[in-house]
C-alpha atoms as a PDB file:
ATOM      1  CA  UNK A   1      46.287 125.140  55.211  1.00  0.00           C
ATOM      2  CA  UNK A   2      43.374 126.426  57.542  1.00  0.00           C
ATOM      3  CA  UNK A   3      41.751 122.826  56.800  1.00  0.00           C
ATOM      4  CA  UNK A   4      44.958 121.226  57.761  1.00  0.00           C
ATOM      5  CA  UNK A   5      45.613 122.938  60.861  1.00  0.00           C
ATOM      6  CA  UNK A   6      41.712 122.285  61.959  1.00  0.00           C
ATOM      7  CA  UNK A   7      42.230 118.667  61.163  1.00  0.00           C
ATOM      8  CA  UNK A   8      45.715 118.619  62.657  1.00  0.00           C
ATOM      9  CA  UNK A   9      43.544 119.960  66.291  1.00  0.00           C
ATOM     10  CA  UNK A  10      41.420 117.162  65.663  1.00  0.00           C
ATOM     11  CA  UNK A  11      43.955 114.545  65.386  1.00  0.00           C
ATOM     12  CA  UNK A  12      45.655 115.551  68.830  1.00  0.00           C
ATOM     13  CA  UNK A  13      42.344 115.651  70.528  1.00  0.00           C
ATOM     14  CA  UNK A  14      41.414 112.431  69.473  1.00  0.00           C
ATOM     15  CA  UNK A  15      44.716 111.427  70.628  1.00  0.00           C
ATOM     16  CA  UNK A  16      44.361 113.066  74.244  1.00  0.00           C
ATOM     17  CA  UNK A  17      40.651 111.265  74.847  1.00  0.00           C
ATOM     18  CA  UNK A  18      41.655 107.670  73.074  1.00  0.00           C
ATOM     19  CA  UNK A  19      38.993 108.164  70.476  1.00  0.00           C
ATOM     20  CA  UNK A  20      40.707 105.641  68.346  1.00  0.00           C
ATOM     21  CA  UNK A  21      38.034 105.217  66.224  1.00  0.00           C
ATOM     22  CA  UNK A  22      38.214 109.320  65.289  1.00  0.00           C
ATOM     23  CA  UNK A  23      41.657 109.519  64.305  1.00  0.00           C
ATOM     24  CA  UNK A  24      41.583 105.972  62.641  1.00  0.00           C
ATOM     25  CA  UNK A  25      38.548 107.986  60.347  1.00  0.00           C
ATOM     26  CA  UNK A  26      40.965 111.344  60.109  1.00  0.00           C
ATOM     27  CA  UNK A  27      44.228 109.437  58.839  1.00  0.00           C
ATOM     28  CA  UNK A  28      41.807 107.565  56.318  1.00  0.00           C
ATOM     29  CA  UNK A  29      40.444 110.410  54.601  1.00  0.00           C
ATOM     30  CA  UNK A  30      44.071 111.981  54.363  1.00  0.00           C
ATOM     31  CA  UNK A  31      45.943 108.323  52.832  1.00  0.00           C
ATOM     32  CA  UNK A  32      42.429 108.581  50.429  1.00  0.00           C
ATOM     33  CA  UNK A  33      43.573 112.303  49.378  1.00  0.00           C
ATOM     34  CA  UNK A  34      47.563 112.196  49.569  1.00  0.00           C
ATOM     35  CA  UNK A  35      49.098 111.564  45.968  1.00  0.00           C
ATOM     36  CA  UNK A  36      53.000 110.947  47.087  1.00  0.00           C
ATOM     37  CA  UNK A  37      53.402 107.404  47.182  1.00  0.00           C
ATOM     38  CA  UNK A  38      56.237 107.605  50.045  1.00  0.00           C
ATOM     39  CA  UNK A  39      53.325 109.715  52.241  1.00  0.00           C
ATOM     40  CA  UNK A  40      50.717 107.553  51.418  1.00  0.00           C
ATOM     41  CA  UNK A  41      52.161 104.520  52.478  1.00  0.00           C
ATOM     42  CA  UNK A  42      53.142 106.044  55.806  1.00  0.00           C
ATOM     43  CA  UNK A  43      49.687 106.761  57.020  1.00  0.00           C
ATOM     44  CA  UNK A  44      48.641 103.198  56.060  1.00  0.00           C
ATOM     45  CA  UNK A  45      51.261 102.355  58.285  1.00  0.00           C
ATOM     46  CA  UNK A  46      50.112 104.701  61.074  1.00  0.00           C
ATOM     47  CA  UNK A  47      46.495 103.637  60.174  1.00  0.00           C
ATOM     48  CA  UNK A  48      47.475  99.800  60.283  1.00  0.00           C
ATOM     49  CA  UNK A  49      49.672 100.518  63.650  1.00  0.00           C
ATOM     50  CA  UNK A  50      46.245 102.347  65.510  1.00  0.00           C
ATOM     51  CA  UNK A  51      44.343  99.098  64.399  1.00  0.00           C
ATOM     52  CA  UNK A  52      46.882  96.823  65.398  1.00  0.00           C
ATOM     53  CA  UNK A  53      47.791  98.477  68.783  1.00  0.00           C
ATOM     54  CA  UNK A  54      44.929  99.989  69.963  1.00  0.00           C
ATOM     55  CA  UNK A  55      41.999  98.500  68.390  1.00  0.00           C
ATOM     56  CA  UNK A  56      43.735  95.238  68.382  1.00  0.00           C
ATOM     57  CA  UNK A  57      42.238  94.476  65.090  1.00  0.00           C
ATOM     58  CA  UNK A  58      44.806  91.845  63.587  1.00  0.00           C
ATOM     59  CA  UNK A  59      42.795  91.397  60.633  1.00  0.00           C
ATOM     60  CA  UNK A  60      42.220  94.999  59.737  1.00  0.00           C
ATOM     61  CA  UNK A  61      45.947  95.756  60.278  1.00  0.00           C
ATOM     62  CA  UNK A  62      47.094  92.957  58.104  1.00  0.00           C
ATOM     63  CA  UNK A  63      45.118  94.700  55.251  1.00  0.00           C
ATOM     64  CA  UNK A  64      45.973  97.954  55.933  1.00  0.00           C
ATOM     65  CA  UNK A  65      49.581  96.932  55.969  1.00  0.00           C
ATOM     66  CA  UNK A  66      49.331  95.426  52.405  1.00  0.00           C
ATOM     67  CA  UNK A  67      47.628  98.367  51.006  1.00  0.00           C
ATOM     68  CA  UNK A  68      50.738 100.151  52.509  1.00  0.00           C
ATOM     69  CA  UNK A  69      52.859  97.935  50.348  1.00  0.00           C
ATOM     70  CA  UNK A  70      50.697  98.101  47.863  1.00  0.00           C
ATOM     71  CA  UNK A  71      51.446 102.481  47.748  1.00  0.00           C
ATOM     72  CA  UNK A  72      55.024 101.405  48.085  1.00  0.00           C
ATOM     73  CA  UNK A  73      56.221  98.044  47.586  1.00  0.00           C
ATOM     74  CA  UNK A  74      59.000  96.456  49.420  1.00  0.00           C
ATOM     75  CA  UNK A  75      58.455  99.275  52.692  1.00  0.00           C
ATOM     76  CA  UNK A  76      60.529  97.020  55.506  1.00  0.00           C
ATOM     77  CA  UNK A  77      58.547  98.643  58.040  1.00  0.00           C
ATOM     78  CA  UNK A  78      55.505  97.502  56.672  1.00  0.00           C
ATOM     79  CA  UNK A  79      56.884  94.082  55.968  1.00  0.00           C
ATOM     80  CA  UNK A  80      58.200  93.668  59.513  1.00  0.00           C
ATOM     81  CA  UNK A  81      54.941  94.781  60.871  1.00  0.00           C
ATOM     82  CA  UNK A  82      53.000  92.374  58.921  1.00  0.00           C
ATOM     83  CA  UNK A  83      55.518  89.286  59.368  1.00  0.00           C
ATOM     84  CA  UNK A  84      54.907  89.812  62.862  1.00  0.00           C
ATOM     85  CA  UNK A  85      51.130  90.002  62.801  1.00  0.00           C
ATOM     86  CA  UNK A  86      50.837  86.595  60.855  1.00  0.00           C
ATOM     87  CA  UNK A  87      53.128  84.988  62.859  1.00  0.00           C
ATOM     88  CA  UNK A  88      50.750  86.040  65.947  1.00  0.00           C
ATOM     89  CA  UNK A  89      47.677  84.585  63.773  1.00  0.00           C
ATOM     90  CA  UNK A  90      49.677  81.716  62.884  1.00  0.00           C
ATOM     91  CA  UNK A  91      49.038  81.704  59.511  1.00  0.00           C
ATOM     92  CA  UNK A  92      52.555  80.860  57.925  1.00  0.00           C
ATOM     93  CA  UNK A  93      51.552  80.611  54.461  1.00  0.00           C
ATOM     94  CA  UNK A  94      51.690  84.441  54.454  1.00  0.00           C
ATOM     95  CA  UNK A  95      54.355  84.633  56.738  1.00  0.00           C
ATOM     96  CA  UNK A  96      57.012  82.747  54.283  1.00  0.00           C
ATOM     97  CA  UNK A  97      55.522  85.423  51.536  1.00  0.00           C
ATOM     98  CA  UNK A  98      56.190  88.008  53.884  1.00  0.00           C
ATOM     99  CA  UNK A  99      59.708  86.867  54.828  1.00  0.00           C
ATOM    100  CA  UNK A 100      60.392  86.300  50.942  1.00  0.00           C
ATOM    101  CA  UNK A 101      59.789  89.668  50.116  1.00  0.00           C
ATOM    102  CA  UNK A 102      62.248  91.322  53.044  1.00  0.00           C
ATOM    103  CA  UNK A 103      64.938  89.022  52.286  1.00  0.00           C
ATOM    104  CA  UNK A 104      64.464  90.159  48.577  1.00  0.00           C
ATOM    105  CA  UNK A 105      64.543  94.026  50.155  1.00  0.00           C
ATOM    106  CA  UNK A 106      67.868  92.633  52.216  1.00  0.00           C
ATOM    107  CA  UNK A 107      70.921  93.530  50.243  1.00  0.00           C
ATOM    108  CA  UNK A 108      74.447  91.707  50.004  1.00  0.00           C
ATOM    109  CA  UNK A 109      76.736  94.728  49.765  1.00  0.00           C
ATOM    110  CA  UNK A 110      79.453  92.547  49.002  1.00  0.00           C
ATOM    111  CA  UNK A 111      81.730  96.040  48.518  1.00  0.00           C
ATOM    112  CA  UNK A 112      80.727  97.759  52.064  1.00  0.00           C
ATOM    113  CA  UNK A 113      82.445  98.311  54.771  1.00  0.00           C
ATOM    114  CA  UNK A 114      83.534  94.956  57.028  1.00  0.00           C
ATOM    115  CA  UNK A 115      81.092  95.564  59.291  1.00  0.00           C
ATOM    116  CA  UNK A 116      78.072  96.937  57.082  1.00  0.00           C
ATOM    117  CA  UNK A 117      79.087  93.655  55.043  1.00  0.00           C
ATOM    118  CA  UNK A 118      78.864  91.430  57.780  1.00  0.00           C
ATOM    119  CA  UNK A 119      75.657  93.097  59.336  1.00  0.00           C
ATOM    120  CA  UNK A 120      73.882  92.161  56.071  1.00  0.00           C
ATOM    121  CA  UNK A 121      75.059  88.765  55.384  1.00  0.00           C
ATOM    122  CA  UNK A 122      73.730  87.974  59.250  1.00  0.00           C
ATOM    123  CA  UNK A 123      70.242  89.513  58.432  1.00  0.00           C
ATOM    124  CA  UNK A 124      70.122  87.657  55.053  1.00  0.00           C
ATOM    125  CA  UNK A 125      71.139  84.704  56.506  1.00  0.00           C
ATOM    126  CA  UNK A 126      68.925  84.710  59.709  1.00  0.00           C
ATOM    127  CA  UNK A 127      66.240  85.143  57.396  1.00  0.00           C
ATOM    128  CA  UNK A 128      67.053  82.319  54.925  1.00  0.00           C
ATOM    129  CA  UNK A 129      67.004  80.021  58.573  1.00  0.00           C
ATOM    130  CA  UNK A 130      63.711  81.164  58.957  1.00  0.00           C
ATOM    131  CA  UNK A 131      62.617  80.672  56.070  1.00  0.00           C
ATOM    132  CA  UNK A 132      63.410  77.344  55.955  1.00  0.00           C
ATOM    133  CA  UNK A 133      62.450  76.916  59.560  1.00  0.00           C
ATOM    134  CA  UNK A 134      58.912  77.631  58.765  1.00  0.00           C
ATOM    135  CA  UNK A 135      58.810  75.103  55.428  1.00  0.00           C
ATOM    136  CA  UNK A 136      60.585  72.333  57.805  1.00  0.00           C
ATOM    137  CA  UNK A 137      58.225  72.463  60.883  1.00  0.00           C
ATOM    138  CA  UNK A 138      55.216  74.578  60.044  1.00  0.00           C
ATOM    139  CA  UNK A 139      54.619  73.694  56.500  1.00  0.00           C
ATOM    140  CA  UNK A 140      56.424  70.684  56.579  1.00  0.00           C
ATOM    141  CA  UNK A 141      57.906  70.884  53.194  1.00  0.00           C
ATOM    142  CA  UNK A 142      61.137  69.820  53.653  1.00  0.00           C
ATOM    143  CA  UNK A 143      62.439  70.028  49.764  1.00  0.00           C
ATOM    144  CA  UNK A 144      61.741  73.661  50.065  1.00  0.00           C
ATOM    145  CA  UNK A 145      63.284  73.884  53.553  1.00  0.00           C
ATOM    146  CA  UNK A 146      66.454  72.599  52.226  1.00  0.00           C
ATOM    147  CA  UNK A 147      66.854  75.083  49.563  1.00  0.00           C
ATOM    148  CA  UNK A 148      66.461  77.626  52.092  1.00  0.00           C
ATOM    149  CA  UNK A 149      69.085  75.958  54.232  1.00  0.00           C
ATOM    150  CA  UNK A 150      71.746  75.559  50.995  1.00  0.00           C
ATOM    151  CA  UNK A 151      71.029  79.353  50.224  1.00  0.00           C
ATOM    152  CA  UNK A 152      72.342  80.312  54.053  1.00  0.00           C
ATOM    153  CA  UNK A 153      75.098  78.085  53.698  1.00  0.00           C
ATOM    154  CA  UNK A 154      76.095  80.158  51.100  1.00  0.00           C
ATOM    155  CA  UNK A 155      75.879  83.745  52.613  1.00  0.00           C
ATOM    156  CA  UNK A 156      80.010  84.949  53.718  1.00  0.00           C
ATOM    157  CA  UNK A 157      78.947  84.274  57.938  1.00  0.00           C
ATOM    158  CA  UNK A 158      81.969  83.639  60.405  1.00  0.00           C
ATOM    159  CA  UNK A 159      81.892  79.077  60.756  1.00  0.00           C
ATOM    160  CA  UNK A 160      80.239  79.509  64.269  1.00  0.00           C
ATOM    161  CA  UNK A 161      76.722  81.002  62.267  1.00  0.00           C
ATOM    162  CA  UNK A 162      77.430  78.829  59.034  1.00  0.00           C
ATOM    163  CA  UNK A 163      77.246  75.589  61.173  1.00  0.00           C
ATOM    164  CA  UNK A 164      73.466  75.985  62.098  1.00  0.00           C
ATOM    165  CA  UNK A 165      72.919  75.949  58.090  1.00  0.00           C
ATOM    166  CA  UNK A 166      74.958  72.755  58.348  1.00  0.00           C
ATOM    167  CA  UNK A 167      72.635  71.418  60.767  1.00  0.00           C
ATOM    168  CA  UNK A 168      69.755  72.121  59.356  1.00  0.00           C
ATOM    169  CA  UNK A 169      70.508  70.383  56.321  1.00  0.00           C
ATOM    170  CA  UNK A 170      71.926  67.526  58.580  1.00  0.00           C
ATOM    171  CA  UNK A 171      68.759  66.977  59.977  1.00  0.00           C
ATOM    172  CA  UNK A 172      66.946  66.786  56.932  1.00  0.00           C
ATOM    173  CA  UNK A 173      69.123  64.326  54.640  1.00  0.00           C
ATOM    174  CA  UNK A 174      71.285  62.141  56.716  1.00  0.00           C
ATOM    175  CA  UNK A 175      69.527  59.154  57.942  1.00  0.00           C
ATOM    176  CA  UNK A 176      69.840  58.870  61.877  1.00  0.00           C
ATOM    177  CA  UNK A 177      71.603  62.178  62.235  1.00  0.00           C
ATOM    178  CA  UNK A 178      69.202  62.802  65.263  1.00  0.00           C
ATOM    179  CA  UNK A 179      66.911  60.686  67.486  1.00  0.00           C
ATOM    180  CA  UNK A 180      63.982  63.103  65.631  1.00  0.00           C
ATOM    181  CA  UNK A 181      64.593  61.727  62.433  1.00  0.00           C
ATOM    182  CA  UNK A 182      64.715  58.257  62.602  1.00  0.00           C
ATOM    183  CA  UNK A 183      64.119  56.562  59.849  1.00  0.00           C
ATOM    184  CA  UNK A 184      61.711  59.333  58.120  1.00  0.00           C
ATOM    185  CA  UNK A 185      64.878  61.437  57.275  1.00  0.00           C
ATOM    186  CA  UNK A 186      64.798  62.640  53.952  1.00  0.00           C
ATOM    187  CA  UNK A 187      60.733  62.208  53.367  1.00  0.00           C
ATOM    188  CA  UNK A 188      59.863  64.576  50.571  1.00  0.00           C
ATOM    189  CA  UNK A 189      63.375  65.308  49.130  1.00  0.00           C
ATOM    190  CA  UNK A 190      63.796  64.109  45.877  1.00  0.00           C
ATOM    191  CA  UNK A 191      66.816  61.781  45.674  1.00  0.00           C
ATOM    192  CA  UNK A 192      69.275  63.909  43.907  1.00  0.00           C
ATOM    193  CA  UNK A 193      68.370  66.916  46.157  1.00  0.00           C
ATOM    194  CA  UNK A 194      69.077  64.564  48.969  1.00  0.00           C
ATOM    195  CA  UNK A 195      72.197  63.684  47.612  1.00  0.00           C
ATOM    196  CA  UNK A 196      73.772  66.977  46.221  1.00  0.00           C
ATOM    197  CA  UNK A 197      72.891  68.237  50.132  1.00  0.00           C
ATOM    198  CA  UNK A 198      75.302  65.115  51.528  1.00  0.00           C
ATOM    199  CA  UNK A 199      78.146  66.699  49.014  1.00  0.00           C
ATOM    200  CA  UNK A 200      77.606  70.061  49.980  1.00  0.00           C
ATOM    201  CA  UNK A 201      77.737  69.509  53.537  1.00  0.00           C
ATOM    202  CA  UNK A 202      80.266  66.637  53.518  1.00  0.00           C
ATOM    203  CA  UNK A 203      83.658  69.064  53.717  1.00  0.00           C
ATOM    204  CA  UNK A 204      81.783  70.958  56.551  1.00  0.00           C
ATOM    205  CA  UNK A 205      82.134  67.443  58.663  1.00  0.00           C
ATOM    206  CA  UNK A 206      85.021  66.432  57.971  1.00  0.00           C
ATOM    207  CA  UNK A 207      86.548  69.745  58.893  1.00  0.00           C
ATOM    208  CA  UNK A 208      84.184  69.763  62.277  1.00  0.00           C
ATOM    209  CA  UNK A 209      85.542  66.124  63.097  1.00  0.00           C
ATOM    210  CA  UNK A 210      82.044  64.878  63.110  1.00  0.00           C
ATOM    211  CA  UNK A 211      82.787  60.882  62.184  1.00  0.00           C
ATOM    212  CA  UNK A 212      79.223  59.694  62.467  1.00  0.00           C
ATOM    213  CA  UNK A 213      77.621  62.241  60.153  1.00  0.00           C
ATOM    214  CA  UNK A 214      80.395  62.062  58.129  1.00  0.00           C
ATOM    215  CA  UNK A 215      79.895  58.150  57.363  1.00  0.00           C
ATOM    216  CA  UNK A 216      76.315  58.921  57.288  1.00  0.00           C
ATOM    217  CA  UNK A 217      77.100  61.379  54.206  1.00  0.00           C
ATOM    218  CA  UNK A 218      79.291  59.296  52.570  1.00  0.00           C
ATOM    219  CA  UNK A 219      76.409  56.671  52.999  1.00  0.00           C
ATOM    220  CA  UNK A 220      73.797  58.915  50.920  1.00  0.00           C
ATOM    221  CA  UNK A 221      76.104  59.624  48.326  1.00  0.00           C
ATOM    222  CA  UNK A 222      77.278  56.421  47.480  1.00  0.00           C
ATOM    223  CA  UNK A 223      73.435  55.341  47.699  1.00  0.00           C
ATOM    224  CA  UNK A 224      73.267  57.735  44.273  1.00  0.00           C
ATOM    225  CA  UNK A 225      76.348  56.233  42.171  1.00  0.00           C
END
C-alpha cells in the first residue's frame, strides 16, 4: 500500500509538470503487474489515450489499444478509440476489422424496451452503412459492400433510415441509377448477387413511386431468367 500511495504521488506529479513520458513509464509497469483482466485492459487504454493525446503517437496507440483488446476482447472503448485512429491514418483495411468487431459487440435486443430497441437497431445499422461504405469507396469491393448494404436493409429502422440501405444497393446494381455509375454499375458483383439485390430492393421502389429504378430493376432481373 505504502508503494502504491508513493507511486500514486508520482503519477499526479507527472501529471502537474506534463512529464508524459513519466507517467506513460508508471502506468506500464502497473498494466505489466495487474492480473484482473477488466484492470488491465483499462490502463492500456489510459496508456494508449497518453500516447495518442499527448504524445501524439498514432502508431504506439494503435498497439497499445490492441493489447487492450487483447486483456479483454471486444472492450467498445478500445474499439472506438482504435476505429478512430485508423481512420485518421487512413488505413481502412484495419478500420473494416475494427468496425466488424463493434458491430459483433452491438446487440439486437429484439425484447427491450421501444426505445432501447430502436437505439440499437440505429447503431447496428449505421455501422453496417459504414461498413459497406468503406468496401464501396475505399476498398472498392463492391460484392462485399453489398452484403453490408442487404444486412442494414434488414435491421427493424423506421422507412426514412431503411431507404439509404436502398440506395446504396441502388447505386451498386442498377445500371444508370446515377450519373456516377454509368455504365460500370455492377463491376465486381457476381451476376446472381446482382440480381437477388434487384429483387430485394424491387418492393422498396415500387412502394417509393420511383418508376425509373423500378424499370431498371425489373431490367436486371429479367436479364437472369
Amino acid at each position: 500500500p505504502e508503494d502504491r500511495e508513493a507511486e500514486q504521488h508520482l503519477e499526479e506529479l507527472a501529471i502537474q509538470l506534463h512529464d508524459w513520458p513519466e507517467l506513460l513509464a508508471s502506468y506500464r509497469r502497473r498494466a505489466a503487474r495487474e492480473k484482473d483482466a477488466t484492470e488491465r485492459a483499462s490502463l492500456l487504454i489510459e496508456i494508449a489515450s497518453l500516447q495518442e493525446e499527448k504524445l501524439v503517437d498514432l502508431d504506439g496507440a494503435a498497439a497499445t489499444y490492441h493489447e487492450a483488446l487483447t486483456a479483454l476482447p471486444g472492450q467498445l472503448r478500445a474499439l472506438r478509440a482504435l476505429a478512430r485512429i485508423e481512420e485518421a491514418r487512413g488505413d481502412w483495411e484495419s478500420l473494416v476489422d475494427v468496425l466488424a468487431q463493434e458491430l459483433a459487440q452491438t446487440p439486437e435486443l429484439p425484447g427491450a424496451p421501444p426505445v432501447a430497441a430502436g437505439n440499437a437497431a440505429q447503431a447496428r445499422f449505421d455501422l453496417m452503412m459504414r461498413l459497406g461504405s468503406l468496401e464501396e469507396t475505399s476498398l472498392e469491393r463492391p460484392g462485399r459492400a453489398l452484403a453490408h448494404f442487404r444486412d442494414a436493409l434488414a435491421v427493424g429502422v423506421p422507412a426514412h433510415v431503411r431507404s439509404q440501405a436502398v440506395a446504396a444497393i441502388v447505386r451498386l446494381v442498377l445500371p444508370g441509377a446515377t450519373a456516377a455509375q454509368g455504365a460500370s454499375a455492377g463491376d465486381g458483383i457476381e451476376p446472381a448477387q446482382r440480381i437477388a439485390a434487384a429483387r430485394l430492393v424491387l418492393p422498396y421502389l415500387e412502394a417509393a413511386g420511383a418508376i425509373a429504378q423500378e424499370t431498371a430493376a425489373l431490367e436486371v432481373i429479367r436479364a437472369g431468367e
